[in-house]
N, C-alpha and C. Protein backbone atom coordinates (compact mmCIF):
# COMPACT_ATOMS: atom_id res chain seq x y z
N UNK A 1 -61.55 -47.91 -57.15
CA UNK A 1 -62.71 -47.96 -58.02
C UNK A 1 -62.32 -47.78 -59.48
N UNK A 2 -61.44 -46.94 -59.52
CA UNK A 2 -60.98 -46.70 -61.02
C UNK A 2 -60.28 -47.89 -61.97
N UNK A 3 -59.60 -48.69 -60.91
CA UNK A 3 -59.10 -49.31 -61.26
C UNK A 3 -60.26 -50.74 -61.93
N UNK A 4 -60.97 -51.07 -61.14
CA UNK A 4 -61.52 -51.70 -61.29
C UNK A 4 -62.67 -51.84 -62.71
N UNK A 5 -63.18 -50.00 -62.95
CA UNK A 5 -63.76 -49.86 -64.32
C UNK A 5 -62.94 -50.05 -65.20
N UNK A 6 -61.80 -49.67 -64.83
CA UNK A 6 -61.10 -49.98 -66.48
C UNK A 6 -60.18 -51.27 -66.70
N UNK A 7 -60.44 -52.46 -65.66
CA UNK A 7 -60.62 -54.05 -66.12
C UNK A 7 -61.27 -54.33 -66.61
N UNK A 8 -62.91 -53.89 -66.26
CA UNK A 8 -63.76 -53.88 -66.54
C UNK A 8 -64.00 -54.03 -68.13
N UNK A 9 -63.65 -52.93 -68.96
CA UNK A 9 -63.49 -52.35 -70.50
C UNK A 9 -62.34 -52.86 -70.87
N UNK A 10 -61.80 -54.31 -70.63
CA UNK A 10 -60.38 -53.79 -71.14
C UNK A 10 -60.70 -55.26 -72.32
N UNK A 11 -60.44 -55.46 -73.17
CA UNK A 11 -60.28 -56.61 -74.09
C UNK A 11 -60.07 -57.78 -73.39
N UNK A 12 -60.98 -58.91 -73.69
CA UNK A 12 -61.10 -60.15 -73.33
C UNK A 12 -59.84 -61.41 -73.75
N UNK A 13 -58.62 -60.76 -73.68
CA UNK A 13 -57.44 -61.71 -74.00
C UNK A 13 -57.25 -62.81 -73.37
N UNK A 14 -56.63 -63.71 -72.68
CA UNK A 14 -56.02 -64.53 -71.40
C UNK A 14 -55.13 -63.85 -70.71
N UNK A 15 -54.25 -63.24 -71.38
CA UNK A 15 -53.31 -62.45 -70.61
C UNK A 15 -53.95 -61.03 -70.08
N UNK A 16 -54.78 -60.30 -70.18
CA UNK A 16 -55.59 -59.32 -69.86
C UNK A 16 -56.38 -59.82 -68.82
N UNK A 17 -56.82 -61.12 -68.71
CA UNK A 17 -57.84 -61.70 -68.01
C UNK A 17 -56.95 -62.12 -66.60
N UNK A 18 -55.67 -62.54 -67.12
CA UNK A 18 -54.99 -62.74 -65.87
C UNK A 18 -54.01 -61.88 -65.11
N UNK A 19 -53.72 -60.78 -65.66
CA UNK A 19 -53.26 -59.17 -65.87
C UNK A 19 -53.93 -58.92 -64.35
N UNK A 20 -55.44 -58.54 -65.04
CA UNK A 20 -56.43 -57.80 -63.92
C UNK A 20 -56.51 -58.28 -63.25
N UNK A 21 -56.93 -59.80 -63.29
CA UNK A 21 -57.10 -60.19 -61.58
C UNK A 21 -55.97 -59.60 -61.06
N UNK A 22 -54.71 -59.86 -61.38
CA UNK A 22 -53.28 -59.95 -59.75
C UNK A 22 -53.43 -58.24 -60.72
N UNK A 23 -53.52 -57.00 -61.19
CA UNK A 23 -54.05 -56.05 -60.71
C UNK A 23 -55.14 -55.74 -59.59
N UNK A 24 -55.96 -56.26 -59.95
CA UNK A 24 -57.46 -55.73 -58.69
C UNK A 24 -56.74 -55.88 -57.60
N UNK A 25 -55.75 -57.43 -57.39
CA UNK A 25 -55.73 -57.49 -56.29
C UNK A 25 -54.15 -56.93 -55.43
N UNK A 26 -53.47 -56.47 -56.20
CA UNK A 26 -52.39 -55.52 -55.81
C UNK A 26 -52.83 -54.25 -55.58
N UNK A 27 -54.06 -53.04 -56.62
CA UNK A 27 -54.19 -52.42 -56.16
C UNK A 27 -55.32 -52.23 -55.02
N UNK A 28 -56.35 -53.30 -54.71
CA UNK A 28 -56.79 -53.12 -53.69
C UNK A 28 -56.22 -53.38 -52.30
N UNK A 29 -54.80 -53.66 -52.68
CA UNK A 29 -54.20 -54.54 -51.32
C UNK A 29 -53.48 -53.11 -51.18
N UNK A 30 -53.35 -52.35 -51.38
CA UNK A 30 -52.53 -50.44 -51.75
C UNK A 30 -53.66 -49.75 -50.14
N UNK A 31 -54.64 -50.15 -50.71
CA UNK A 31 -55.74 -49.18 -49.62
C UNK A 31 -55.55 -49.82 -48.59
N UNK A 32 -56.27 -51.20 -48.67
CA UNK A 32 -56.30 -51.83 -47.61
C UNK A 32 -54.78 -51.99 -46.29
N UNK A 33 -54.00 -51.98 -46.55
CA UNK A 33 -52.83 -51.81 -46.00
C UNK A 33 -52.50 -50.47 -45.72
N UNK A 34 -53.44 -49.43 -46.43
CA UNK A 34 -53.00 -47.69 -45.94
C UNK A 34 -53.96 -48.06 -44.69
N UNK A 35 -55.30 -48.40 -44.74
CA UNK A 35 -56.45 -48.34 -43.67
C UNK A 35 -55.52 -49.29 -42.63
N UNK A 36 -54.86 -50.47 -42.37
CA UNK A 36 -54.29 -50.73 -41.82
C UNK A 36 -53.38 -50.05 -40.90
N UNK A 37 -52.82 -49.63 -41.85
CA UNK A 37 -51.56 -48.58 -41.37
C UNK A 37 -52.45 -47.47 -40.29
N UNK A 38 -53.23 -46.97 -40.69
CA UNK A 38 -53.73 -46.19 -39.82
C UNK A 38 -54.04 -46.62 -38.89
N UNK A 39 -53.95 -47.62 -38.20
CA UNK A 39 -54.72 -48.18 -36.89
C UNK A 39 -53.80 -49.20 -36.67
N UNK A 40 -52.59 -48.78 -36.79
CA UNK A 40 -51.35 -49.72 -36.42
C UNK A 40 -51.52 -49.48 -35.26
N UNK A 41 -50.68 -50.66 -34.07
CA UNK A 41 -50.70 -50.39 -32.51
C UNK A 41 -49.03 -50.00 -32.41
N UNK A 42 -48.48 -50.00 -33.63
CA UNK A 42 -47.62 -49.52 -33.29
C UNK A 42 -46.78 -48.62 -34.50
N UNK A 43 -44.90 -48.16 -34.10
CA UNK A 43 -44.29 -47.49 -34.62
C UNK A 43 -44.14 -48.49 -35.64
N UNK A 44 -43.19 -49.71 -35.56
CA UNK A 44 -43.04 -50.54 -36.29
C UNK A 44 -43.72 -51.19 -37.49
N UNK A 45 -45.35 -51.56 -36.77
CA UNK A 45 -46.27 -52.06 -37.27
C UNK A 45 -47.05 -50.56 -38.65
N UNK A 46 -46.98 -49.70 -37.92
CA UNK A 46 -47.16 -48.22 -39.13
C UNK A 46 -46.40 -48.97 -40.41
N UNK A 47 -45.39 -48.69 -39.86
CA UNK A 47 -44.13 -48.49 -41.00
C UNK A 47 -44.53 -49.77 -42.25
N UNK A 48 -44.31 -51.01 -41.22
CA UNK A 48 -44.19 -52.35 -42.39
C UNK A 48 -45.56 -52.01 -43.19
N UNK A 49 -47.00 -51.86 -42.60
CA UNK A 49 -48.08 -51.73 -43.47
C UNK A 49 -47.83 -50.12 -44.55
N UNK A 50 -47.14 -49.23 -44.05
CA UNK A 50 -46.66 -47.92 -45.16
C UNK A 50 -46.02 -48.89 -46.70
N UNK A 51 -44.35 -49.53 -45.94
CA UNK A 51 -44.05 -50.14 -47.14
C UNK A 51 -44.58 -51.31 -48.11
N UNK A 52 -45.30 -52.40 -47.47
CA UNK A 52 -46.48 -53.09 -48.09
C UNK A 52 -47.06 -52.11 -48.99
N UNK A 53 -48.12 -51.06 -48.96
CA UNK A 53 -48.80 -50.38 -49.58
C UNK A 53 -48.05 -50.10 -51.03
N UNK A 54 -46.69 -49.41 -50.34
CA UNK A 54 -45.52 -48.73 -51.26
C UNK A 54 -45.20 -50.48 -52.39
N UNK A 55 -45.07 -51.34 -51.75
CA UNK A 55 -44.68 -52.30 -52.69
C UNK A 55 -46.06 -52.87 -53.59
N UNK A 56 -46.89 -52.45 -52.96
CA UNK A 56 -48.45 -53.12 -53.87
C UNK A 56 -48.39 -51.53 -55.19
N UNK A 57 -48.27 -50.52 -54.45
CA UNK A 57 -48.49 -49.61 -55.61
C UNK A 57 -47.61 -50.09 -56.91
N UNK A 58 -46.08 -50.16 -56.55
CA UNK A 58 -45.35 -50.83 -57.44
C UNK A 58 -45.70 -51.56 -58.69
N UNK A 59 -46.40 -53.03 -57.35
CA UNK A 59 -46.76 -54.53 -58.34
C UNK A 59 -47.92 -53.55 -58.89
N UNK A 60 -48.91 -52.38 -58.83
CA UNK A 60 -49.78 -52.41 -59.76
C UNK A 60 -49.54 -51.40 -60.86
N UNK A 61 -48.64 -50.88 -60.65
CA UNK A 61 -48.34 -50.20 -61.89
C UNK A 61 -47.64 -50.87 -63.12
N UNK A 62 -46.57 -52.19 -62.40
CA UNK A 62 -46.55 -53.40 -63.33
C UNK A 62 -47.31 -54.29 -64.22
N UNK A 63 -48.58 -54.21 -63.56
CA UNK A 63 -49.57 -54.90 -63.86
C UNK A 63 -50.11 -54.40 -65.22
N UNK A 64 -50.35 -52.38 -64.81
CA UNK A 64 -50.90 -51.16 -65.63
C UNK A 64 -50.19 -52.04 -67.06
N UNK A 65 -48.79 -51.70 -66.75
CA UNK A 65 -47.73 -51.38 -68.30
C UNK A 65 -47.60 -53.11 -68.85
N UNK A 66 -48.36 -54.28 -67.91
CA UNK A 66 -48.37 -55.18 -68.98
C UNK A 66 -49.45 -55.42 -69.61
N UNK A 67 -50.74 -55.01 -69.47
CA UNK A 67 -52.33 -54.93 -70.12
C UNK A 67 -51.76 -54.39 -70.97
N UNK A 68 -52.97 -55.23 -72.54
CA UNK A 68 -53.27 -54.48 -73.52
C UNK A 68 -54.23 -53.73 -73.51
N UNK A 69 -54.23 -52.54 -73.56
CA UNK A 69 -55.50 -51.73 -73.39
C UNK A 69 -56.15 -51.28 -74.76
N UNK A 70 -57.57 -50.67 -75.03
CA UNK A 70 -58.17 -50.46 -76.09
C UNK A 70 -57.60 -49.06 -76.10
N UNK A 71 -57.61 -48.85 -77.45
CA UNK A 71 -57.18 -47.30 -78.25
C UNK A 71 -57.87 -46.03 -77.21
N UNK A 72 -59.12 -46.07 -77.04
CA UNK A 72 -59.86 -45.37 -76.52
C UNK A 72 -59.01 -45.09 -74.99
N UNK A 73 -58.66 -46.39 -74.31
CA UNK A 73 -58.44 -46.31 -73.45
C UNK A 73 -57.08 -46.09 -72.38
N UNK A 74 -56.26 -45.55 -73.26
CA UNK A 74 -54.69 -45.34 -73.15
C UNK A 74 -54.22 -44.36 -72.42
N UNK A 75 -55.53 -43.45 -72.38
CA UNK A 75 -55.44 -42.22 -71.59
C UNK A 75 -55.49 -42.28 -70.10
N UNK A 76 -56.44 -43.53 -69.75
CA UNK A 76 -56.83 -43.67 -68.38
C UNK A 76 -55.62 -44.54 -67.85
N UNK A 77 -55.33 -45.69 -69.15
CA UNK A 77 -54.36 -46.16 -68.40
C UNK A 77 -53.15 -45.49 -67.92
N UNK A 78 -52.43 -44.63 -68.64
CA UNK A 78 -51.26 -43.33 -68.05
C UNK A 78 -51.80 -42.81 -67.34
N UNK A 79 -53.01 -42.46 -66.70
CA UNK A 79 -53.26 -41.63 -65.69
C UNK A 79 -53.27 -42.98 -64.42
N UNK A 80 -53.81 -44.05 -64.83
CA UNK A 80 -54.00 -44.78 -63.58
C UNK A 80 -52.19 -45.38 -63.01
N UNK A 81 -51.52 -45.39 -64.25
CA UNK A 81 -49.37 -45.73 -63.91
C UNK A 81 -49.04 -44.29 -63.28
N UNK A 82 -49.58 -43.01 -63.52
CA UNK A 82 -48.57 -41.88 -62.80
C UNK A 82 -49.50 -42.19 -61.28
N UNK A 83 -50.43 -42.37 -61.19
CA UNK A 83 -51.15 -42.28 -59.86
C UNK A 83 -50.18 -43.35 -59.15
N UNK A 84 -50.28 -44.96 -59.36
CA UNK A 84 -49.29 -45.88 -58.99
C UNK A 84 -47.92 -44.94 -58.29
N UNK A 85 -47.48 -44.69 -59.44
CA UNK A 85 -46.01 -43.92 -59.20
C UNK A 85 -46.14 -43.02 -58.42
N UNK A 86 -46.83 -42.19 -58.24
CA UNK A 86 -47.14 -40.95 -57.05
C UNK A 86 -47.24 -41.37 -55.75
N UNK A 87 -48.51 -42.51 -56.00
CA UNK A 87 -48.67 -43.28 -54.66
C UNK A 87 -47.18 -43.70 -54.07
N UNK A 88 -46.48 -44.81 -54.69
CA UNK A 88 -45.15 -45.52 -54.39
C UNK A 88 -44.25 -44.34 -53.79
N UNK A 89 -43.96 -43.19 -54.54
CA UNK A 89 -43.20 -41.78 -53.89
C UNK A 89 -44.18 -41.37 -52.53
N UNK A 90 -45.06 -41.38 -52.71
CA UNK A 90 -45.51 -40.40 -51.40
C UNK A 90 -45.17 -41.86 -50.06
N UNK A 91 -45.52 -42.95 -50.46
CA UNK A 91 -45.33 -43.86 -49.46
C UNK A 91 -43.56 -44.31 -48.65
N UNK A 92 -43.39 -43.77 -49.80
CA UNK A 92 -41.48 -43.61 -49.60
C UNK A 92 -41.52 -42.52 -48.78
N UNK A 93 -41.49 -41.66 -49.07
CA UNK A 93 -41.72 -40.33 -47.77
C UNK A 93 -41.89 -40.51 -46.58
N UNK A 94 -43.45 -40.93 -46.49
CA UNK A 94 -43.77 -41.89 -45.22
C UNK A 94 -42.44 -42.20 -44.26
N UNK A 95 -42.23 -43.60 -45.28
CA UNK A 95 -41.42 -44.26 -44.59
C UNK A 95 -40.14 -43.29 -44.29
N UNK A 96 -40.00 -42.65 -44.70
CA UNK A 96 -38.42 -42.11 -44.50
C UNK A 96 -38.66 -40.93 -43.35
N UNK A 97 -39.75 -40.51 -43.63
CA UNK A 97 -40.37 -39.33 -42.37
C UNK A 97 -40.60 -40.13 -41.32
N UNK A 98 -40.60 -41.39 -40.90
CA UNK A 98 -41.01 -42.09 -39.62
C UNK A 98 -39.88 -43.16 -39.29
N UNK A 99 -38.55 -42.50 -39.52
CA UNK A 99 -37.71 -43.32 -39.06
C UNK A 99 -37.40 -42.45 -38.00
């Protein structure tokens, strides 16, 4: 959701415009692949949807640090790249706790 308000507010560039989309849709592909993961039928199947997640957090923190963001809004964006980065570490864990 967070992510999504602050596309929302962000300056009407082309590159901002095409930024957010493949943001929205890296970080909504982060959840959707955790909810996955949870209802894997299997060991294997866990794991690949863990690292998917781990590689979408990645692509969206890439996404974060190539938007131009408004003055106002610089704050949310560093909070929304350490979340990315936290996410990507905790999903590494995961994976390394379920080998």
């Amino acid at each position: 959701m967070r992510v999504r308000e602050y596309v929302k507010d962000l300056p009407k560039t082309l590159a901002n415009i095409e930024d957010g989309k493949q943001l929205i849709r890296a970080s909504g592909s982060v959840g959707a692949n955790y909810i996955e993961a949870e209802e894997a039928l299997s060991k294997k199947d866990f794991i690949m949807r863990i690292k998917i997640s781990r590689k979408e957090a990645k692509e969206s923190k890439y996404w974060l640090e190539l938007i131009e963001s408004k003055m106002d809004r610089i704050k949310e964006k560093e909070s929304l790249i350490q979340e990315a980065a936290e996410l990507t570490k905790i999903f590494g864990a995961i994976v390394e706790k379920s080998k």
